[in-house]
N, C-alpha and C. Protein backbone atom coordinates (compact mmCIF):
# COMPACT_ATOMS: atom_id res chain seq x y z
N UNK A 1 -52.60 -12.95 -18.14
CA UNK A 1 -52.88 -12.61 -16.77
C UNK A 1 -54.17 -13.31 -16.34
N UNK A 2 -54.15 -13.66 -14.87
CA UNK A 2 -55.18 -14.69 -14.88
C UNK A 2 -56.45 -13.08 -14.00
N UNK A 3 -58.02 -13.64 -14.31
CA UNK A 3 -58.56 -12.94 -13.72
C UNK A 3 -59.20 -13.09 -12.90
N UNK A 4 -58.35 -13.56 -11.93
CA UNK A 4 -58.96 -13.71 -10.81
C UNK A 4 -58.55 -12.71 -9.52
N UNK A 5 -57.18 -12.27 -9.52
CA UNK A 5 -56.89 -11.16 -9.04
C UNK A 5 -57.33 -9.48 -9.11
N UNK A 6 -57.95 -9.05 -10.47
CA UNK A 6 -58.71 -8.03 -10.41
C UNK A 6 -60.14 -8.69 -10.49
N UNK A 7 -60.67 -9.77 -10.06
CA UNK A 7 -61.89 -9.53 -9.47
C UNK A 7 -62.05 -9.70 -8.00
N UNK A 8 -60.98 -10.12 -7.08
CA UNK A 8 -60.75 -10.12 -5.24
C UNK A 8 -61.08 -8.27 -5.05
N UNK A 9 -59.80 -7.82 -6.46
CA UNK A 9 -59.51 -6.57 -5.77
C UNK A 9 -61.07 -5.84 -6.07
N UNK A 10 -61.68 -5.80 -7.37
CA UNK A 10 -62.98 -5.44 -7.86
C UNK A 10 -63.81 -5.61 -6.28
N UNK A 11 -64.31 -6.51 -5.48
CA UNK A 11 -65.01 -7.36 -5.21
C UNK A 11 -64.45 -6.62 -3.74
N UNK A 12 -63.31 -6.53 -3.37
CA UNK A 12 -63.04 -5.65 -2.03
C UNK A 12 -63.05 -4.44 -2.52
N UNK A 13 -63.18 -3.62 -3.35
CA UNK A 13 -63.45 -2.39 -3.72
C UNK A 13 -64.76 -2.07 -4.02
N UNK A 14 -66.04 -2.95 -4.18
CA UNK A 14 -67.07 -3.29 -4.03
C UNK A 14 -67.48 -3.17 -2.54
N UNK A 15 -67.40 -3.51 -1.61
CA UNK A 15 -67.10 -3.76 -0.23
C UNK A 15 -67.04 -2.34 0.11
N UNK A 16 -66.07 -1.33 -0.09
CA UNK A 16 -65.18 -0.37 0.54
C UNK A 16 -66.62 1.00 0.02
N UNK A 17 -66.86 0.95 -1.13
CA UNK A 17 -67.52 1.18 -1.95
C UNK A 17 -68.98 1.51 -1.26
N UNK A 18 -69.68 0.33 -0.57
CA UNK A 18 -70.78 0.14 -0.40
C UNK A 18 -71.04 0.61 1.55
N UNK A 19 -69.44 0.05 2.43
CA UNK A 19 -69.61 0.12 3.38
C UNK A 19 -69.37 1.66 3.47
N UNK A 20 -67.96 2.40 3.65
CA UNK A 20 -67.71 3.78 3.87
C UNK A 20 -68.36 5.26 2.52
N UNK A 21 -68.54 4.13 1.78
CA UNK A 21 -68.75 5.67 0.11
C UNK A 21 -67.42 5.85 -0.60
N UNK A 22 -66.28 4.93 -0.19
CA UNK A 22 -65.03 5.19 -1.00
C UNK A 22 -65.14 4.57 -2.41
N UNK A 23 -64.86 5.26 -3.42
CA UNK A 23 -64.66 5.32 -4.59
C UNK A 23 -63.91 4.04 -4.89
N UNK A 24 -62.66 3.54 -3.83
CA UNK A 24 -61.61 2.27 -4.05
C UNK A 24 -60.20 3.12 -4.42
N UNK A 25 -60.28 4.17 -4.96
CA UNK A 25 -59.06 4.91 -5.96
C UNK A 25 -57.57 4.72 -4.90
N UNK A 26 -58.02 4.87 -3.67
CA UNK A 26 -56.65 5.07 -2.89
C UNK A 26 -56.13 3.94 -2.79
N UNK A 27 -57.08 2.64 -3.20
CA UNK A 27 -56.21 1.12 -3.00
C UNK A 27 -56.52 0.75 -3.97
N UNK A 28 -57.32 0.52 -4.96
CA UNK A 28 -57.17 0.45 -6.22
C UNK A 28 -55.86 0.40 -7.13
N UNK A 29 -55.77 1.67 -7.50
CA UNK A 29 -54.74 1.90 -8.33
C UNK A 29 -53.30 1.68 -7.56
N UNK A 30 -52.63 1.37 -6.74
CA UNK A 30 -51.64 0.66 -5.97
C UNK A 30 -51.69 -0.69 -6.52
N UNK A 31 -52.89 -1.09 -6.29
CA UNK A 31 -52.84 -2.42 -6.31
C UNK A 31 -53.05 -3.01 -7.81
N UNK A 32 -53.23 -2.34 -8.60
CA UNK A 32 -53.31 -2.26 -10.30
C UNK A 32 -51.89 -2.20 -10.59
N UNK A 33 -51.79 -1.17 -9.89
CA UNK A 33 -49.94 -0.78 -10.30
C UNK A 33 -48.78 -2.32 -9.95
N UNK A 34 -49.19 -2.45 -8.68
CA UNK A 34 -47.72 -3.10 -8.01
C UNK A 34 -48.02 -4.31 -7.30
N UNK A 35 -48.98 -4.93 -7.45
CA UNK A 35 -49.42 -6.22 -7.77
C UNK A 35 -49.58 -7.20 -9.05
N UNK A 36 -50.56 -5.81 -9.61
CA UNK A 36 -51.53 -6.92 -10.79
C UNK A 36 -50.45 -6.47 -11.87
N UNK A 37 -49.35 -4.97 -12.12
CA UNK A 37 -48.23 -4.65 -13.06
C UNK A 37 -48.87 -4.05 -14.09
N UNK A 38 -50.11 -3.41 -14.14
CA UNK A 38 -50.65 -2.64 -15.21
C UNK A 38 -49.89 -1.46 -15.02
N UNK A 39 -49.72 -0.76 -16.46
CA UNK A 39 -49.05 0.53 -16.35
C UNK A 39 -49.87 1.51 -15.53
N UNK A 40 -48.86 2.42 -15.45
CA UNK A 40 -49.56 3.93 -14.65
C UNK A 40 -50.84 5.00 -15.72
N UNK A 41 -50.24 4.77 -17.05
CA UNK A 41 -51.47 5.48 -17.97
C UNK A 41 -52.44 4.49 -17.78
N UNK A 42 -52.67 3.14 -17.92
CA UNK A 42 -53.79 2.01 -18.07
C UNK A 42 -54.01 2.61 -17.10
N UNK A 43 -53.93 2.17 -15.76
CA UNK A 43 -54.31 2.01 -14.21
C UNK A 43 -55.63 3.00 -14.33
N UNK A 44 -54.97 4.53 -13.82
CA UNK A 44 -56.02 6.07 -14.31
C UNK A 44 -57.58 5.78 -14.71
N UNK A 45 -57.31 4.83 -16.30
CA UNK A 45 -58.50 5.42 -17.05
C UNK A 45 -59.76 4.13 -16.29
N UNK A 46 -58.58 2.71 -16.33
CA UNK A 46 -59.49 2.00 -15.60
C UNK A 46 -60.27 1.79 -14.31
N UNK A 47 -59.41 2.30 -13.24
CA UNK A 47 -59.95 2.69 -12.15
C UNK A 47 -61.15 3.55 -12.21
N UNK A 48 -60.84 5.02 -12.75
CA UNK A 48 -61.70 5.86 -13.32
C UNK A 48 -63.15 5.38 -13.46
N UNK A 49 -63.13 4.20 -14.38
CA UNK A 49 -64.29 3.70 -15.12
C UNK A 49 -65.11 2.54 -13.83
N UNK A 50 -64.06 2.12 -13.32
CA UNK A 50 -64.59 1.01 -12.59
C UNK A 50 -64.67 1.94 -11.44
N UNK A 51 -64.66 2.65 -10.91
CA UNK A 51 -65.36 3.65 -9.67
C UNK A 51 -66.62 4.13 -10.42
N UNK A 52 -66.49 5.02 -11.56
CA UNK A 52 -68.12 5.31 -11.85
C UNK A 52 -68.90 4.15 -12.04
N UNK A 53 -69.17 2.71 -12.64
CA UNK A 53 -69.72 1.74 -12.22
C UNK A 53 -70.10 1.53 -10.96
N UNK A 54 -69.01 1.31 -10.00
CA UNK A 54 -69.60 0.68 -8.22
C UNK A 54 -70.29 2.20 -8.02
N UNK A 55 -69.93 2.97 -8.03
CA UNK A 55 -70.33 4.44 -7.37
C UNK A 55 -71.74 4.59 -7.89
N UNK A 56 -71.89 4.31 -9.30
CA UNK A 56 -73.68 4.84 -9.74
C UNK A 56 -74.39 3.31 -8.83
N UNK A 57 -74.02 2.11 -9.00
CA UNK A 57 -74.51 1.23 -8.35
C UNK A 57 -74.62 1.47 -6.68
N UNK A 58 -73.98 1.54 -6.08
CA UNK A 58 -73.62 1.91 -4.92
C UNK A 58 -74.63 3.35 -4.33
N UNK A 59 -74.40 4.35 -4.98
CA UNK A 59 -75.35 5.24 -4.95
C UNK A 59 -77.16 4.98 -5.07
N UNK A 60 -77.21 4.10 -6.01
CA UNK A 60 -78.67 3.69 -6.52
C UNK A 60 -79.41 3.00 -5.03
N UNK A 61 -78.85 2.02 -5.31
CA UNK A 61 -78.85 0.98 -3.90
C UNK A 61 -79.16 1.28 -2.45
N UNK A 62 -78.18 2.74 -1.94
CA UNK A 62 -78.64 3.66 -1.08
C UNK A 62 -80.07 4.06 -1.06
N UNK A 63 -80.37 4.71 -2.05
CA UNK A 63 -81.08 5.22 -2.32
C UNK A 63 -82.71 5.26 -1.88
N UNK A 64 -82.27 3.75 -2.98
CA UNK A 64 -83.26 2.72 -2.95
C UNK A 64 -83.51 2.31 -1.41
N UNK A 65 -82.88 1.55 -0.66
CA UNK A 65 -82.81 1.21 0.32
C UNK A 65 -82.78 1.70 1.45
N UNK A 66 -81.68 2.77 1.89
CA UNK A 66 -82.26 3.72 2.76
C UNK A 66 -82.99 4.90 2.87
N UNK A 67 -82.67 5.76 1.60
CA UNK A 67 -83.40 6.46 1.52
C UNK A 67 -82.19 7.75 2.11
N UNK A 68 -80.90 7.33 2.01
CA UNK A 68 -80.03 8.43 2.17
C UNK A 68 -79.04 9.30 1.19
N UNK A 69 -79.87 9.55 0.12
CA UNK A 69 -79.16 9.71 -1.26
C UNK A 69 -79.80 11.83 -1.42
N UNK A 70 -78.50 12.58 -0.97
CA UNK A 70 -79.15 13.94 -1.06
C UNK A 70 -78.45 14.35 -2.75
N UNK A 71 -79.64 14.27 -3.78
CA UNK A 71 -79.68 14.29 -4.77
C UNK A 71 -78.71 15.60 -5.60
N UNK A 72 -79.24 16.82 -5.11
CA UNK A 72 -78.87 17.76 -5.27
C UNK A 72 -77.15 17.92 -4.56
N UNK A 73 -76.68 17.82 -3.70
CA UNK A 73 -75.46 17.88 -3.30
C UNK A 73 -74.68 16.74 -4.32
N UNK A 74 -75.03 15.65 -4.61
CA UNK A 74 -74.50 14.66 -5.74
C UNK A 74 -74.40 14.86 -6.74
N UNK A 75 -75.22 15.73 -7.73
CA UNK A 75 -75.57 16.54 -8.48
C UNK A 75 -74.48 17.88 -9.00
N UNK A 76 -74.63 18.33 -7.77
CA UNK A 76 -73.01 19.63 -7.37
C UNK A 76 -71.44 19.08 -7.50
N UNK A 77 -71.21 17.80 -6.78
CA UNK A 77 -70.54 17.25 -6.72
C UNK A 77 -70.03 16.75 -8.28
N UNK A 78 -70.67 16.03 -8.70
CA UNK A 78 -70.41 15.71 -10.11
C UNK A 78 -70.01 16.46 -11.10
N UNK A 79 -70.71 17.43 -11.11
CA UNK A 79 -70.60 18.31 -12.08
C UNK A 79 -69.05 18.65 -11.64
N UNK A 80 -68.69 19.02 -10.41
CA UNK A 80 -67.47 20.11 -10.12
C UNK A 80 -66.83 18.73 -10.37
N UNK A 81 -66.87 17.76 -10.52
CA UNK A 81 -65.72 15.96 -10.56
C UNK A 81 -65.59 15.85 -12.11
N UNK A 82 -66.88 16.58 -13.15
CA UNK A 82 -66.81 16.30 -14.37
C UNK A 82 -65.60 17.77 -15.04
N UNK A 83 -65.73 18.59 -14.39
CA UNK A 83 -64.71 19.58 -14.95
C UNK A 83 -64.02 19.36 -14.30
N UNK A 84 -63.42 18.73 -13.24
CA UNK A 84 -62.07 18.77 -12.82
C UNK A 84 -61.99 17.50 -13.46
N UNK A 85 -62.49 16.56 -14.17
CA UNK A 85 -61.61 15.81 -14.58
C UNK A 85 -60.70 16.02 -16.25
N UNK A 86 -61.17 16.41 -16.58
CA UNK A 86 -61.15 17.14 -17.44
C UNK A 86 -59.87 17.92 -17.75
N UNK A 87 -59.50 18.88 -16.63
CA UNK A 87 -58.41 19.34 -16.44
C UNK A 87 -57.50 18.41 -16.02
N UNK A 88 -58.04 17.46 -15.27
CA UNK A 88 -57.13 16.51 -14.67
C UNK A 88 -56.61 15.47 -15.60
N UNK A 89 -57.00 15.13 -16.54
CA UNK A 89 -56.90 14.04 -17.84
C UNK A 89 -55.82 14.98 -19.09
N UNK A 90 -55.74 16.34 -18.90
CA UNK A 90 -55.07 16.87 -19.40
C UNK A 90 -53.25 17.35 -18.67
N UNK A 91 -53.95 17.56 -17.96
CA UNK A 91 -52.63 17.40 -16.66
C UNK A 91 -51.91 16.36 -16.64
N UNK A 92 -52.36 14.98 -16.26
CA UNK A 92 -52.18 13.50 -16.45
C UNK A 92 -50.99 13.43 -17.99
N UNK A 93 -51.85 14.07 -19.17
CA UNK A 93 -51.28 13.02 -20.18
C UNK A 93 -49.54 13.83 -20.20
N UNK A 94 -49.71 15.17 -19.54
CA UNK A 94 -48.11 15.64 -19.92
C UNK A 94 -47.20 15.10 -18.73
N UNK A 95 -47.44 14.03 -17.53
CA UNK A 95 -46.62 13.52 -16.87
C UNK A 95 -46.33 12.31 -17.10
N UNK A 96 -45.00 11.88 -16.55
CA UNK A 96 -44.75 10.34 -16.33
C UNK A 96 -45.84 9.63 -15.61
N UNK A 97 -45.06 8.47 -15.52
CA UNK A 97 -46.11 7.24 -14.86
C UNK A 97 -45.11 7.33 -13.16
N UNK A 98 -44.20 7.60 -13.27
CA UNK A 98 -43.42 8.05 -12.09
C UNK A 98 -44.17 9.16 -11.10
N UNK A 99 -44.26 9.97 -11.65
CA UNK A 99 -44.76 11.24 -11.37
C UNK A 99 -46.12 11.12 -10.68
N UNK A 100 -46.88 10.46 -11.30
CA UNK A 100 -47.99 10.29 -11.18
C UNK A 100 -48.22 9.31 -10.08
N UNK A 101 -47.86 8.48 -9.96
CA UNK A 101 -47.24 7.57 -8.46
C UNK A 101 -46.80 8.05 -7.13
N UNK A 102 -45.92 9.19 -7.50
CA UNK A 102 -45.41 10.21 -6.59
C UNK A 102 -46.94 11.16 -6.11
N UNK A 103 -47.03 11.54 -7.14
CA UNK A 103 -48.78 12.03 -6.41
C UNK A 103 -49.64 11.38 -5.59
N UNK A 104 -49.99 10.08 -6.04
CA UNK A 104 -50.82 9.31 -5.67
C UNK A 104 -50.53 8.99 -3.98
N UNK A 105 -49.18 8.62 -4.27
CA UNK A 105 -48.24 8.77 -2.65
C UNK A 105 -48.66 9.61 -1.61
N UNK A 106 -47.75 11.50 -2.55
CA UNK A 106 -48.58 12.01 -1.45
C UNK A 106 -49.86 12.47 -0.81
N UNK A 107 -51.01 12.46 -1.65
CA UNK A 107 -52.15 12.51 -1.34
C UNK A 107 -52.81 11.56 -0.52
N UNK A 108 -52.06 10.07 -1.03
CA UNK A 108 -52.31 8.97 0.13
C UNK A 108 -51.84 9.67 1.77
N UNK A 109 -50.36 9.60 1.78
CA UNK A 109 -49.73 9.87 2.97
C UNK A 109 -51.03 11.15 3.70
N UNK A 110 -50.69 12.21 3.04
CA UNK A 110 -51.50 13.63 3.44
C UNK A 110 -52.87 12.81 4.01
N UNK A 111 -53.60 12.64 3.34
CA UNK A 111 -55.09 11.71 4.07
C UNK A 111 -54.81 10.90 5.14
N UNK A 112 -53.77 10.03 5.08
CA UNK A 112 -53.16 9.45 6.16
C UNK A 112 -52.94 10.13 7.69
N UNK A 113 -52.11 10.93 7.26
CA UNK A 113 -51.73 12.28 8.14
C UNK A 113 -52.88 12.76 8.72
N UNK A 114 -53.76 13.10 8.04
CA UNK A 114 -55.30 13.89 9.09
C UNK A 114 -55.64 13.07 9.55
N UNK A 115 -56.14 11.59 9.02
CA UNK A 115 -56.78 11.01 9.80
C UNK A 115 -56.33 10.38 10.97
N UNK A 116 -55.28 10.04 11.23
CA UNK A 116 -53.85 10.00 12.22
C UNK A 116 -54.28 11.10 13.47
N UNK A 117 -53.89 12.32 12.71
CA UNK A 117 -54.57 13.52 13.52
C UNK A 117 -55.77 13.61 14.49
N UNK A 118 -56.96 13.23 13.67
CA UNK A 118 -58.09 13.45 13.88
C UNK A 118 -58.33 12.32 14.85
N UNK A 119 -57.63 10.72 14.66
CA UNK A 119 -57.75 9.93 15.97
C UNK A 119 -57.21 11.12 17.59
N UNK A 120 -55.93 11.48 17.11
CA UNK A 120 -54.89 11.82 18.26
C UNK A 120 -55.02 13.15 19.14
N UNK A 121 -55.91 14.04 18.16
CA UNK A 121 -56.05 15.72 18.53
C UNK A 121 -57.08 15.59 19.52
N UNK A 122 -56.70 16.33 20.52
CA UNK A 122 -58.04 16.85 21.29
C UNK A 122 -58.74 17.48 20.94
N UNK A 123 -60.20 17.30 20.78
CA UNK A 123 -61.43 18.13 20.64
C UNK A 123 -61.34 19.73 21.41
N UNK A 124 -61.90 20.37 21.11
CA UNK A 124 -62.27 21.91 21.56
C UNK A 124 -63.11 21.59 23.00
N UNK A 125 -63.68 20.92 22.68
CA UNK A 125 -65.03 20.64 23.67
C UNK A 125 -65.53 19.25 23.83
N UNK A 126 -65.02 18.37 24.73
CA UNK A 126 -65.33 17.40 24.39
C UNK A 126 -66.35 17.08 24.95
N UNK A 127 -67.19 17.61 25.44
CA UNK A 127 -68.58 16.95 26.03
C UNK A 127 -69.72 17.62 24.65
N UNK A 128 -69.26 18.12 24.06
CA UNK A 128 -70.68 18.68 22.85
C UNK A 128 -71.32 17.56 21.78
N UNK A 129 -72.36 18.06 21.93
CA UNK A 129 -73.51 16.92 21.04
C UNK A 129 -74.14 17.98 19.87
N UNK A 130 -73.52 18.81 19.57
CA UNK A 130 -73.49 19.61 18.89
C UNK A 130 -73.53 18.83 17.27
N UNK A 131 -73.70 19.43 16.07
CA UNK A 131 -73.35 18.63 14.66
C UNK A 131 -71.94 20.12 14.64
N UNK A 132 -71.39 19.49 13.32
CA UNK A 132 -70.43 20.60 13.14
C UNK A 132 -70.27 21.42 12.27
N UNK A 133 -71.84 22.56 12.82
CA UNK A 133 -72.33 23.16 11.96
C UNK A 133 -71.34 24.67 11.68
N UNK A 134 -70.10 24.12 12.46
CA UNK A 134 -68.87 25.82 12.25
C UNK A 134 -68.22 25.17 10.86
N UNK A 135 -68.18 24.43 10.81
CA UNK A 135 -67.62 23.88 9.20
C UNK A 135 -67.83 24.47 7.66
């Protein structure tokens, strides 16, 4: 396999990474899968690994630079990402690679779906300068 195709995708997941805070996982592993033809168990662990890389980089960088890194909420976050993975790596090994595709699907679609929403729905109030501190 030549490597030049997982470093475009690396390199726009780098990008995605740095501009919005996305991890890459929702185009990532698609594109591991049904492009580049890595299996569905490979795909998981590598993605996995190559998000915590851009993500501690990515995070640092912030940091460093703007000065928008709330330590403690990242902190919370992790921890609750390190036990759910955990469960989740155990979950994982008793399904197919089918199965697991089918997930990936609908969680894609579902995210799809809100944000679809969230263009199309009318606001409650649309003149408020409010934050959305009812959340």
């Amino acid at each position: 396999m030549s490597a030049v195709p997982p470093v475009i995708v690396g390199f726009l997941m780098g990008l995605l990474a740095a501009f919005m805070g996305v991890g890459g996982g929702f185009i990532m592993i698609p594109v591991m899968i049904y492009l580049i033809g890595m299996p569905t168990s490979v795909v998981v662990g590598t993605s996995l690994f190559g998000i915590v890389v851009v993500s501690t980089v990515s995070s640092f960088a912030h940091a460093y630079q703007n000065h928008n890194v709330d330590i403690i909420l990242a902190l919370l976050l992790a921890a609750g990402a390190v036990v759910g993975a955990q469960y989740g790596t155990r979950f994982g090994l008793r399904l197919q690679g089918e199965y697991l595709r089918g997930l990936l699907a609908i969680l894609v679609l579902a995210v799809g779906g809100r944000l679809l929403y969230g263009l199309v729905a009318r606001p409650d109030d649309l003149f408020s300068m409010s934050l959305m501190a009812a959340l």
